[in-house]
Structure formats: C-alpha cells, structure tokens
Protein backbone atom coordinates (compact mmCIF):
# COMPACT_ATOMS: atom_id res chain seq x y z
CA UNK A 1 23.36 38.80 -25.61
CA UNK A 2 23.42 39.21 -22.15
CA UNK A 3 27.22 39.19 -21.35
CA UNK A 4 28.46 42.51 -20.00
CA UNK A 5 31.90 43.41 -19.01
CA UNK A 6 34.05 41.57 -21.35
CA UNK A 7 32.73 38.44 -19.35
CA UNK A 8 33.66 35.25 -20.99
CA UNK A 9 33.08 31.54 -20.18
CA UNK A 10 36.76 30.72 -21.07
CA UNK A 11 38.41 33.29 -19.25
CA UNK A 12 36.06 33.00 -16.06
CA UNK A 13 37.03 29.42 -16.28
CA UNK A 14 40.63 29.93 -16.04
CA UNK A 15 40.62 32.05 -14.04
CA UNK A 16 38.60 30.16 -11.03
CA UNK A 17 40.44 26.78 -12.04
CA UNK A 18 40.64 24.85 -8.78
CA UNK A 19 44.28 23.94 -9.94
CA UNK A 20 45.09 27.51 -9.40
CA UNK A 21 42.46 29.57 -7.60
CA UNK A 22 42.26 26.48 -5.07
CA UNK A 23 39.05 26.16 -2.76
CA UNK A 24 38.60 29.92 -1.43
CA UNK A 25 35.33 31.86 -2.04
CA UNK A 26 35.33 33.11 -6.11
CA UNK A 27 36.05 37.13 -5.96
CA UNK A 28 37.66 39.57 -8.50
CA UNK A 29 37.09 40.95 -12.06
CA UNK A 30 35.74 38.28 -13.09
CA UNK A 31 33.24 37.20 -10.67
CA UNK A 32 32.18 41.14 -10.68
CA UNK A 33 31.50 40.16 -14.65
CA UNK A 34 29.65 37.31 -14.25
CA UNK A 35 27.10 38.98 -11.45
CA UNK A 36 26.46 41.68 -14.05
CA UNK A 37 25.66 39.46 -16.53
CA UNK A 38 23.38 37.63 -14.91
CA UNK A 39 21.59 40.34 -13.71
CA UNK A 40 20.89 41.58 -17.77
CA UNK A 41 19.60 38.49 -17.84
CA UNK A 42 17.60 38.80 -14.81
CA UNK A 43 16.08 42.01 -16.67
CA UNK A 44 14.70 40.45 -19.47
CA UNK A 45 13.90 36.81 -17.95
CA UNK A 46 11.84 37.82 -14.71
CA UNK A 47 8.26 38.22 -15.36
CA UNK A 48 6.74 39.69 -11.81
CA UNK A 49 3.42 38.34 -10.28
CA UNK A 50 1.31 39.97 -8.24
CA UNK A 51 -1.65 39.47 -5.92
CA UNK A 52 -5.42 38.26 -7.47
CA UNK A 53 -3.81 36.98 -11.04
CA UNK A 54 -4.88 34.46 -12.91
CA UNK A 55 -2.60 33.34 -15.94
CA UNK A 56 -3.84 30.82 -18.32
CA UNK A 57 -2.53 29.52 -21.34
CA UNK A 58 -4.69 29.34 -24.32
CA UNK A 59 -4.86 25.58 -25.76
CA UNK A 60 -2.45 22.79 -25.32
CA UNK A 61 0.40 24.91 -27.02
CA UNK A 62 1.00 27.96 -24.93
CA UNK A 63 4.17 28.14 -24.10
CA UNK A 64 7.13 30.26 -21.80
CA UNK A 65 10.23 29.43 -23.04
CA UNK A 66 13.41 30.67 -20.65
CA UNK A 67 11.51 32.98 -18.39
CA UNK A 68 10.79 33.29 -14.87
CA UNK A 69 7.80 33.51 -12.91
CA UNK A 70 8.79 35.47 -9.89
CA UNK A 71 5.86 35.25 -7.64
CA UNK A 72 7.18 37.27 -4.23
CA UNK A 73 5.67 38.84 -1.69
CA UNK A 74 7.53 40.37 1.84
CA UNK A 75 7.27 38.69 5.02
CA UNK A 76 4.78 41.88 6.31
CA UNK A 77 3.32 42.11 2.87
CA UNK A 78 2.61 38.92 1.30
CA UNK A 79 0.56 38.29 -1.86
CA UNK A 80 -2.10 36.15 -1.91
CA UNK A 81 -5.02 34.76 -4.34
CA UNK A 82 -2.97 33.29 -7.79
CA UNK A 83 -3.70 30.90 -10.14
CA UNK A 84 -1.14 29.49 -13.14
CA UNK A 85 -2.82 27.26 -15.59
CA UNK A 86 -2.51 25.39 -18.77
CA UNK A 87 1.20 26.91 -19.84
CA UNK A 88 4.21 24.46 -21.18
CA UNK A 89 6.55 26.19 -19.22
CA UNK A 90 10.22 25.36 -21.03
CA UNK A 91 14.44 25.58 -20.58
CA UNK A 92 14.89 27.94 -17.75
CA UNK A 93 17.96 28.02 -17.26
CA UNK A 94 20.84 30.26 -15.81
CA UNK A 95 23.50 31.35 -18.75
CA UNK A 96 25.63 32.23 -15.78
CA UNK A 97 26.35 29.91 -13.10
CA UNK A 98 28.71 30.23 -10.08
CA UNK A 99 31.25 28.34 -9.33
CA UNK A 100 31.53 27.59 -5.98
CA UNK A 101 34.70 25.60 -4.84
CA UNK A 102 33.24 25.53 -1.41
CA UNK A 103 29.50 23.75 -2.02
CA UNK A 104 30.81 20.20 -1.28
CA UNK A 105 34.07 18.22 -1.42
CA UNK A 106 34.75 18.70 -5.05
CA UNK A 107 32.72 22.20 -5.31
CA UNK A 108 29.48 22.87 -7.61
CA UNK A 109 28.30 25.03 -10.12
CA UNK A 110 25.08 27.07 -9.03
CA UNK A 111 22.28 28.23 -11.01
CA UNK A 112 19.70 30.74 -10.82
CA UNK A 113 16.06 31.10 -11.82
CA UNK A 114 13.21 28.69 -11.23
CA UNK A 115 10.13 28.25 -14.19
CA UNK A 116 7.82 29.30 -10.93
CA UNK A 117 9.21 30.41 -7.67
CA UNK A 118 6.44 31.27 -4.54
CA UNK A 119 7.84 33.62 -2.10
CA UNK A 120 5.82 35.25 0.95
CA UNK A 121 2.53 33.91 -0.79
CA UNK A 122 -0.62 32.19 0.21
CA UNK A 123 -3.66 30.78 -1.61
CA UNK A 124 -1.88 30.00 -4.59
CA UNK A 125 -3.46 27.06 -7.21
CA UNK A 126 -0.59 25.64 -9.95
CA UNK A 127 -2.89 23.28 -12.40
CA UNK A 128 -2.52 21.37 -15.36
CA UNK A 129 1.02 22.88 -16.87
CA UNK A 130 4.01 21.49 -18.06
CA UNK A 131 7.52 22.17 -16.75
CA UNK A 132 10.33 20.60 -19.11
CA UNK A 133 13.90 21.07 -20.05
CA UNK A 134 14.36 20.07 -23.54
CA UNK A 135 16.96 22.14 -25.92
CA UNK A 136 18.68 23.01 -22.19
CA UNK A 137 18.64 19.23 -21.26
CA UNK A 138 21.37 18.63 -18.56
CA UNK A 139 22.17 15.59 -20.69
CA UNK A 140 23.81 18.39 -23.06
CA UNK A 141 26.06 20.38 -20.68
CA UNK A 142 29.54 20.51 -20.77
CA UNK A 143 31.40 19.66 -17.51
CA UNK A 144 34.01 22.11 -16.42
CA UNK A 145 36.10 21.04 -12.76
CA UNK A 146 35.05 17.60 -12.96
CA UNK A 147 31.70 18.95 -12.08
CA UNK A 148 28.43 19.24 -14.37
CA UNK A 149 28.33 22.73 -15.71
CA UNK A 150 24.60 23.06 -13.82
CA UNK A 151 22.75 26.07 -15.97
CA UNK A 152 19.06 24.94 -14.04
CA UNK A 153 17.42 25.06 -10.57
CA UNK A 154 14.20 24.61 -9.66
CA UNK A 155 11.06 24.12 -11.59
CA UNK A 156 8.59 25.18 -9.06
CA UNK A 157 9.77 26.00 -5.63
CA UNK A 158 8.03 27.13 -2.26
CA UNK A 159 9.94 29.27 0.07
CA UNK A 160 9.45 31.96 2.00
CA UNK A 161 6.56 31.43 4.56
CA UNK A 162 4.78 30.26 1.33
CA UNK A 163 1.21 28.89 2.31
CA UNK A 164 -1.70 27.11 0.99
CA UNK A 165 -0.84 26.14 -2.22
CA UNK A 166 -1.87 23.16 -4.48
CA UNK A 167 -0.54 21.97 -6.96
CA UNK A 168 -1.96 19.65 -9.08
CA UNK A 169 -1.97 17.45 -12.63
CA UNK A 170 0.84 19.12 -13.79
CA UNK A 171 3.83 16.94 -15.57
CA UNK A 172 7.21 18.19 -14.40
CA UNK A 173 9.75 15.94 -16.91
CA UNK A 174 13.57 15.64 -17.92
CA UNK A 175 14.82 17.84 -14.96
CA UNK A 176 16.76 17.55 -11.92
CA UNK A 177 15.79 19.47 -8.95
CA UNK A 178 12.53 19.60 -9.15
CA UNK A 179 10.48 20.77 -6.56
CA UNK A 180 12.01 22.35 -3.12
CA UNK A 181 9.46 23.38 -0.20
CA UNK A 182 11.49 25.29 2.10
CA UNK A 183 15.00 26.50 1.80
CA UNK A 184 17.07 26.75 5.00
CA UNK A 185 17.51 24.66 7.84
CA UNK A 186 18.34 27.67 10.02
CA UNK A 187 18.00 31.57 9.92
CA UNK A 188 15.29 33.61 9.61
CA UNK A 189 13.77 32.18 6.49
CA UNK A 190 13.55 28.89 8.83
CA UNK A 191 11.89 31.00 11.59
CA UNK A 192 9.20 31.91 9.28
CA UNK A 193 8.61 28.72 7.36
CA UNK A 194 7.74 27.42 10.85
CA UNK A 195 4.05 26.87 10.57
CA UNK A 196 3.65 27.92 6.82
CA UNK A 197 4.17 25.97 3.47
CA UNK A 198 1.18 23.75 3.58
CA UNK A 199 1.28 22.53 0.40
CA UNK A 200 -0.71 19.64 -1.54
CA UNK A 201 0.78 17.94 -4.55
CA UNK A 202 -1.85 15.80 -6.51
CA UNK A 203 -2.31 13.97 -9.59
CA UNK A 204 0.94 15.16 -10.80
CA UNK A 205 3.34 12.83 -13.32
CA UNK A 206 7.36 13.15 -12.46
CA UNK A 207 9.19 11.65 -15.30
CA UNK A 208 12.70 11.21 -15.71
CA UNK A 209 13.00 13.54 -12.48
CA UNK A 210 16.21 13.61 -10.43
CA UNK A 211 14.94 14.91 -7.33
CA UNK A 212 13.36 17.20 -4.85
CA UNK A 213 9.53 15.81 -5.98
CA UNK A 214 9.62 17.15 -3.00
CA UNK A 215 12.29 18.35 -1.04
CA UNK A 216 10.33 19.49 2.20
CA UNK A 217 11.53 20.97 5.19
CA UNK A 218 9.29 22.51 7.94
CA UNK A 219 6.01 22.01 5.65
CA UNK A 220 2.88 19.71 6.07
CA UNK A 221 2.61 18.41 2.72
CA UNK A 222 0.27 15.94 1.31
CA UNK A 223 1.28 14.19 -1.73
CA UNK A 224 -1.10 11.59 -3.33
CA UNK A 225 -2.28 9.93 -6.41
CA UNK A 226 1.08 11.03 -8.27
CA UNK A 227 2.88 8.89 -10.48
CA UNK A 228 6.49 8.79 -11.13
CA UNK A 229 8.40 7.09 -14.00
CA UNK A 230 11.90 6.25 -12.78
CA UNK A 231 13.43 4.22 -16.05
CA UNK A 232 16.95 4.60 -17.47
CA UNK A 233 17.40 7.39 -15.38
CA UNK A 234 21.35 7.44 -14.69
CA UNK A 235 21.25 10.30 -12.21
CA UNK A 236 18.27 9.75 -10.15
CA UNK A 237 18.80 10.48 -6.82
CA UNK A 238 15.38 10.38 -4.59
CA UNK A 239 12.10 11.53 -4.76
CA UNK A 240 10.80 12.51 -1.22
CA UNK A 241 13.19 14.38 0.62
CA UNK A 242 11.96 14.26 4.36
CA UNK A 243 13.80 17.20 5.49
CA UNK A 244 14.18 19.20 8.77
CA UNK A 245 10.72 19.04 10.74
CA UNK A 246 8.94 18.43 7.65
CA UNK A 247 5.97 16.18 7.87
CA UNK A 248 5.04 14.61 4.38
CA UNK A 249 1.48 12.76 4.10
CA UNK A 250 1.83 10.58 1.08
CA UNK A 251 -1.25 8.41 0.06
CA UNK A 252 -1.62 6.01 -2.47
CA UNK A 253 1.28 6.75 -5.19
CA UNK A 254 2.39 4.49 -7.94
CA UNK A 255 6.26 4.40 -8.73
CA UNK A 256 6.86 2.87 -12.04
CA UNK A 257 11.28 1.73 -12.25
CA UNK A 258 13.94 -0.12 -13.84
CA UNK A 259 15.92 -2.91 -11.82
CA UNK A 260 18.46 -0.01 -11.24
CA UNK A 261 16.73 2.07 -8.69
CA UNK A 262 16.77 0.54 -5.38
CA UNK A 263 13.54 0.85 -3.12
CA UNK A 264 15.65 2.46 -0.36
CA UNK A 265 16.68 5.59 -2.43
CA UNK A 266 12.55 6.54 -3.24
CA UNK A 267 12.63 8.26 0.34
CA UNK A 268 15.63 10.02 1.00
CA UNK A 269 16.71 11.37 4.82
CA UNK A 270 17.75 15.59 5.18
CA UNK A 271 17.70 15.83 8.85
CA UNK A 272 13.89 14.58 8.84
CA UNK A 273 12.52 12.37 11.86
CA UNK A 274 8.88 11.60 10.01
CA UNK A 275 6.83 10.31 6.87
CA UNK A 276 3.41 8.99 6.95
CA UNK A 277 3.08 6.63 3.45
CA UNK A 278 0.05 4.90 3.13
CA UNK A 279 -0.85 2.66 -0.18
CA UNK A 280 2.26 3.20 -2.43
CA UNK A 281 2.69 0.71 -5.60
CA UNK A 282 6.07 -0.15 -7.35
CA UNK A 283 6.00 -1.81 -10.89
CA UNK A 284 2.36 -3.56 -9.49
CA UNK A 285 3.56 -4.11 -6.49
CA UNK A 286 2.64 -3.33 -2.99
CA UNK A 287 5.88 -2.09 -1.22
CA UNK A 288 6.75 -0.56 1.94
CA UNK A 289 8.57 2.31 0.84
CA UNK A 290 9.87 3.63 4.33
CA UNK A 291 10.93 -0.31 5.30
CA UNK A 292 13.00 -0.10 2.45
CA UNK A 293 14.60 3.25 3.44
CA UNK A 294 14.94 2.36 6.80
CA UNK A 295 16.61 -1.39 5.90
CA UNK A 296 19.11 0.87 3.50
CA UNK A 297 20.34 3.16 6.39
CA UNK A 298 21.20 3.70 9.81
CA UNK A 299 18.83 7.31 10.31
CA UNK A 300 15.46 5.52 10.95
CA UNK A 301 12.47 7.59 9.94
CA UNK A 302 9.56 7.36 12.01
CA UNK A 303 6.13 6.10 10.36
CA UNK A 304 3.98 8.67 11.25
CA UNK A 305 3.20 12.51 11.30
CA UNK A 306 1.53 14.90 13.37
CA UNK A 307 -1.06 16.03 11.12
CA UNK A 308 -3.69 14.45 9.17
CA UNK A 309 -5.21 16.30 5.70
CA UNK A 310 -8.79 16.97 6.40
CA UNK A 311 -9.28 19.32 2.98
CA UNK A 312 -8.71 16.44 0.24
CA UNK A 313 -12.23 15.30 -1.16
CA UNK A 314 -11.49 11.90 -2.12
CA UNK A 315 -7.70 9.88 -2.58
CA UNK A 316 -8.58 7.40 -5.70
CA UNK A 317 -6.88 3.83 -5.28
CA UNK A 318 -3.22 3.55 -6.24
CA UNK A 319 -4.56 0.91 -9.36
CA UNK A 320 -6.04 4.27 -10.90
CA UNK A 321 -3.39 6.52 -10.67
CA UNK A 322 -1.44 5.52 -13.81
CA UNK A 323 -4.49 6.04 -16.47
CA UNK A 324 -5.80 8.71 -14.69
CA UNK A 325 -2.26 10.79 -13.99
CA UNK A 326 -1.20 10.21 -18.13
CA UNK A 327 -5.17 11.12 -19.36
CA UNK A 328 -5.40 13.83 -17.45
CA UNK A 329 -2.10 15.69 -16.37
CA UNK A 330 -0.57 18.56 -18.26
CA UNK A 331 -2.31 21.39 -20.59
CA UNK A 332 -5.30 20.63 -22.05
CA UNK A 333 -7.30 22.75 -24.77
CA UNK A 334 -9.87 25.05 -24.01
C-alpha cells in the first residue's frame, strides 16, 4: 500500500474536478498527497543501474513485473557499458497519475515510470526482452474528466544525451507510448541531446503499439528490419514520429494493418523537416510511406537525411522480416 497522507482516488478526484477547480495548475492538500505517494512507490519500484552491468534473465520466463529500470547517469558523469537481456519486463505502471488540466484542450492525466529509462548513458545494448502491459492493459482503465485515467508511460525511453545504444529483437506489445528518443524541444536537455542519442532499433516486433516506435527528436536513428502489426487497434496513432531535427534512417520494414489505418498516419510530423525510408512493405505491398504522409498533410517532410549508418553489417530484404522478426524476437532459453 503505497498511499500516504490520507490520499484517496475519490477525494483527489473531486477535488481537481474541472467543473470546479477549472483549468489552473493542480496545488493543495491533495496534490501534496498524491506526490508523497508516488514517491513510496518510487521507493520500492526503482531498481538503480549502474555502469559495466549486465542483467540477464534466466530462460524464456524471467520476469519484472511493475518495476523500474532507472538507468541514469549526470551530464559530467555519465554511465556507460550496459547490457539488458532476455527479461519479460511487465505492467509498469504509475498508481498515481497527475492530473493536469493544462496538457491540452481538454487536459491529461500523466504517468510516471518507464520498464527501462536511459539517462546520461552511452554504449548501452537492449536484446531479446519483452515489454508488455497485460493485467495493467489501458483497455481496463477507468476514465475520469472525459479523459483516460493514463497509469503508463514509456516502455523504453532515451533521454538525456543518451548515446550509442541498440536495441534489438525485442517485442514491445499492448502499450501506448512506446518508445521516446529525446524529450524536449527546447532547454537544456535539448542543448545536450544535440549530437547524442544515436540509437539503432533492429529486428524488433511492435504489436498492438499506439505510438512513439519511435518518437525521435534530435537523434540519428536507424530503424530496420522491424515489423509492426497494426490490426484492430482502435487507438493507434503513428509509429515514426519525425520530431525536431531528428533524422530517422529506416530500411526495409514490413507493416502488417487492417483497412482502418490509413498509410498517411505510419509517419507522423513533430516539428521534423526529414526521413530517409528505403524498402518498406504494407500487407505485401510495396508502398511509399512518406508519399502517403506527405499526400495526407500540408507539413511536407523531406526524403532524405544527413547521415548514412555505416555500423549495420547487413539489412535482410523486407520479404524476410516477418519469419525472421516472430522466430527470433523476444526471450529465448538459455
């Protein structure tokens, strides 16, 4: 039981009802409550990571359930040299959330705690896991304001100056916002991502993902040979978020949807000028992805990038990825 202060759902509820609190910033009692309370549960949930650590999960069954892999360094002392493999990592989730009348026209609820979250790192290797929501499933959550009550952020995000990290034949399934590579626009978190979070995401399977697979801003990232399942998915919203100077490499993904997810949404525009997509397949088809985007709205995208990945050993034809993405991704036994 993590609540502390007499803190209660119910009360907090009433007493931050837009009807009567209106649209300021959430202060008081009960705000002081709910802080406290989430940082109990920041006591127990936050498992610490330091530099030259490898974690692996024994067999195909290891698994985290609710916890937190804070992997942070400091922008003059960051760690370096960590590897997380084979782990089911399940239901992180925030029993907390903040409302926020301000986030947006209607307001949001805001959630803490990501399964994996790379801060002021470098040289860091994410392989074969799974990242899931399943007894937490945002299909389950009550909605309080007219807004979903959201109790989950990221899976695996990259922050922070965070560099050199791969992350690869993992299966990231039933969640929202997924992956986020760089968090501000502006400020001095945006001063530092400049030339930092060079990431590469590869043989990875998104399924029934909402978004942010990824979310990039300032990064060179190189995405290829992925494969994401986009089918009866009511809440899908994009799946590469070309964001503010971020340059995204993508090569030779395959995009498996229903009739109700329009090409145009796969790429979605935050403030980015550029995406380089070479080779993607939709339901067997050949389709220009960034064509589609730029037919769907009036902030073109240009077609190409400044960079070009010179590390990747070989990029296996977009025909492949399907078998090879379901055989091989997630935890395996060993």
């Amino acid at each position: 039981d993590y609540q502390r202060d007499s803190f209660t759902q119910k009360d907090y509820n009433a007493a931050f009802d837009p009807a009567t609190w209106g649209r300021k910033a959430v202060s008081g009692t009960l705000e002081t409550a709910r802080v406290i309370s989430q940082k109990t549960q920041d006591e127990r949930v936050r498992i610490r990571v330091g530099s030259n650590t490898t974690i692996v999960g024994l067999g195909q069954k290891a698994t985290i359930r609710g916890a937190w892999f804070d992997v942070r360094g400091t922008a003059t002392a960051p760690l370096s040299n960590i590897i997380i493999r084979n782990i089911t990592f399940q239901d992180t989730y925030d029993c907390f959330p903040q409302w926020d009348p301000t986030d947006g026209a209607e307001g949001n609820w805001n959630s803490l705690y990501d399964s994996v979250s790379l801060r002021y790192v470098d040289h860091v290797w994410v392989d074969h896991n799974t990242f899931e929501d399943r007894e937490t499933a945002d299909s389950k959550a009550p909605t309080y304001f007219g807004r979903h009550f959201e109790m989950h952020d990221g899976t695996l995000d990259i922050t922070n100056a965070a560099d050199l990290v791969t992350v690869s034949w993992n299966r990231f399934q039933n969640h929202d916002k997924t992956m986020l590579i760089g968090s501000s626009d502006s400020g001095a978190t945006a001063t530092g991502d400049r030339g930092k979070l060079r990431v590469t995401l590869h043989h990875n399977l998104y399924d029934n993902t909402g978004q942010r697979t990824p979310r990039v801003r300032f990064g060179q990232v190189h995405v290829y040979n992925n494969y994401y399942k986009i089918v009866n998915n009511p809440t899908y919203g994009y799946s590469w978020g070309v964001g503010i100077e971020s340059q995204i490499y993508a090569e030779n993904n395959y995009f498996k949807t229903d009739d109700k997810i329009a090409l145009g949404k796969i790429i979605g525009n935050y403030k980015g000028t550029m995406i380089y997509v070479a080779g993607p397949r939709v339901n067997d088809k050949d389709v220009d992805l960034l064509a589609a985007h730029n037919a769907a709205t009036e902030t073109k995208i240009a077609g190409k990038v400044e960079w070009k990945p010179m590390l990747v050993t070989k990029v296996e034809p977009v025909e492949s990825v399907i078998a090879t993405v379901e055989n091989g991704a997630g935890p395996f036994n060993w």
